[in-house]
Protein backbone atom coordinates (compact mmCIF):
# COMPACT_ATOMS: atom_id res chain seq x y z
CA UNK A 1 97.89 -89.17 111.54
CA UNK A 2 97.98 -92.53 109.11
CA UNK A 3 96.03 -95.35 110.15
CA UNK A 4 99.27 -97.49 110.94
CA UNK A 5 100.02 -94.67 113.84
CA UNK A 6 97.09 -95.46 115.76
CA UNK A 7 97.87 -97.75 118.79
CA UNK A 8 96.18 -101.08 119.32
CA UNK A 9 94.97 -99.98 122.19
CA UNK A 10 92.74 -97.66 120.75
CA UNK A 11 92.02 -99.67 117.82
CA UNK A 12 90.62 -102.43 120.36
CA UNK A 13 88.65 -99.52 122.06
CA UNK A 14 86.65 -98.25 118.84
CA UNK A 15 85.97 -101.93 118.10
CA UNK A 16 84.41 -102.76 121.54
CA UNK A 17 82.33 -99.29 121.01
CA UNK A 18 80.89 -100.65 117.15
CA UNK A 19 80.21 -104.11 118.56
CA UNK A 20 78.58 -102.33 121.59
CA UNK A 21 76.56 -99.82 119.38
CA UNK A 22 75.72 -102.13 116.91
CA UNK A 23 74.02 -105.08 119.72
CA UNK A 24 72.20 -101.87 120.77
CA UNK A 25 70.92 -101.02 117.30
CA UNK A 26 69.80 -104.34 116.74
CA UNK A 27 68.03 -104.58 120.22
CA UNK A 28 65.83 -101.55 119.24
CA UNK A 29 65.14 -102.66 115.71
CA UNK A 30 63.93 -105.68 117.32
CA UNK A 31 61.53 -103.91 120.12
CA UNK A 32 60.07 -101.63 117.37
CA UNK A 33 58.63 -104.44 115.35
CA UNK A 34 54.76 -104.48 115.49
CA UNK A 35 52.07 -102.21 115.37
CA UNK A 36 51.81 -99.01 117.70
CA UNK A 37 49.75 -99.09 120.42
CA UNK A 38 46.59 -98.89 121.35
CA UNK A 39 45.86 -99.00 117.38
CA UNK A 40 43.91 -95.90 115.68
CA UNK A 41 40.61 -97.78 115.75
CA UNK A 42 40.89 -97.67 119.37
CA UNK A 43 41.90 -94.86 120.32
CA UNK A 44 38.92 -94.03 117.89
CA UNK A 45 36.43 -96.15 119.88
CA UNK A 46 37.76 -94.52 123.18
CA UNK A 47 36.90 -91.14 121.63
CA UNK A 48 33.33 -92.37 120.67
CA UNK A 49 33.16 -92.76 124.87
CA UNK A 50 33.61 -97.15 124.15
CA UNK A 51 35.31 -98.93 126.36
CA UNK A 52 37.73 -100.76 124.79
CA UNK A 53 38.67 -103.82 127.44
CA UNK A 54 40.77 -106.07 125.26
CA UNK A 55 43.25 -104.74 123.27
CA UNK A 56 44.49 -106.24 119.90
CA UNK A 57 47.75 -107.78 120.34
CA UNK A 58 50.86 -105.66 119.03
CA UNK A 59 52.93 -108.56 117.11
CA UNK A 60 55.85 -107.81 118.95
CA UNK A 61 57.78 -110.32 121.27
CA UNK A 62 57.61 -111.00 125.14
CA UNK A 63 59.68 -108.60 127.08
CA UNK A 64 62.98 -110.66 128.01
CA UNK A 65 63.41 -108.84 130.57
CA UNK A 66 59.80 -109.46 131.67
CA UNK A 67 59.20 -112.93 130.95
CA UNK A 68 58.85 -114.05 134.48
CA UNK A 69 57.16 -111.71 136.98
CA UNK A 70 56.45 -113.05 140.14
CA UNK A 71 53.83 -111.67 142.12
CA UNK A 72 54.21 -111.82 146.29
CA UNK A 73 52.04 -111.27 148.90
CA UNK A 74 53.32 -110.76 152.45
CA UNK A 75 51.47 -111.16 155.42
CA UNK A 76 52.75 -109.31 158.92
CA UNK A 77 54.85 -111.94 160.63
CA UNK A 78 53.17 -113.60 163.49
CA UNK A 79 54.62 -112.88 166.72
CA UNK A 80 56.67 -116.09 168.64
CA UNK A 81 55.27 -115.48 172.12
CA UNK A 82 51.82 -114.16 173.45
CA UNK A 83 51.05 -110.57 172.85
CA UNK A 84 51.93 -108.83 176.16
CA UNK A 85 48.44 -107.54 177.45
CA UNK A 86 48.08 -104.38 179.78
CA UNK A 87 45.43 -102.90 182.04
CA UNK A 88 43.66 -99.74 181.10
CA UNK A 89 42.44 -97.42 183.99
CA UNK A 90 38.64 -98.77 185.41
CA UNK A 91 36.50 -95.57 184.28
CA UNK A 92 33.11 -95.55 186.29
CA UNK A 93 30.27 -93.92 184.90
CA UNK A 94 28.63 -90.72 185.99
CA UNK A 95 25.23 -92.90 187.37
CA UNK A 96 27.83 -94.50 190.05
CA UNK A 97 29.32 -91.51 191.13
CA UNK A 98 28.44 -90.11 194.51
CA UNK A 99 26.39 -87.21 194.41
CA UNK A 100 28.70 -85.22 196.64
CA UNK A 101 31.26 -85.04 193.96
């Protein structure tokens, strides 16, 4: 098949597919910039039984799709009316028993 017998439509397809494959290319080019991590020397002080609490920074960019988490706490909703209250059987002790029983 020559190139000119290839319909547009597919033409249009394989160029969506390139501009699609080459935006994700270029997205993981960008997120493997930096420096692995944690870095050799910590994983080396980790080893050594250290406990490494701040970690050298990476040098690669925020998240985008992480730039703004928002934390939320809920609390149990508080009910509109008073809480309906109910009467429990009246247990008397043994001591006030009758000692017939």
């Amino acid at each position: 098949m020559a190139s000119g017998d290839v319909p547009e439509h597919v033409r249009r397809r394989l160029a969506e597919d390139k501009k699609v494959s080459d935006r994700s290319r270029a997205e993981y080019e960008e997120r493997m910039k930096g420096r692995p991590t944690p870095s050799q020397e910590e994983n080396d002080l980790a080893a050594a039984g250290a406990h490494v609490m701040i970690k050298e920074h990476d040098g690669s960019a925020p998240d985008p799709g992480h730039a703004h988490i928002e934390t939320r706490h809920l609390e149990a909703e508080k009910p509109a009316v008073k809480p309906a209250t109910y009467q429990t059987r009246a247990a008397a002790s043994s001591a006030s028993k009758p000692a017939s029983e």
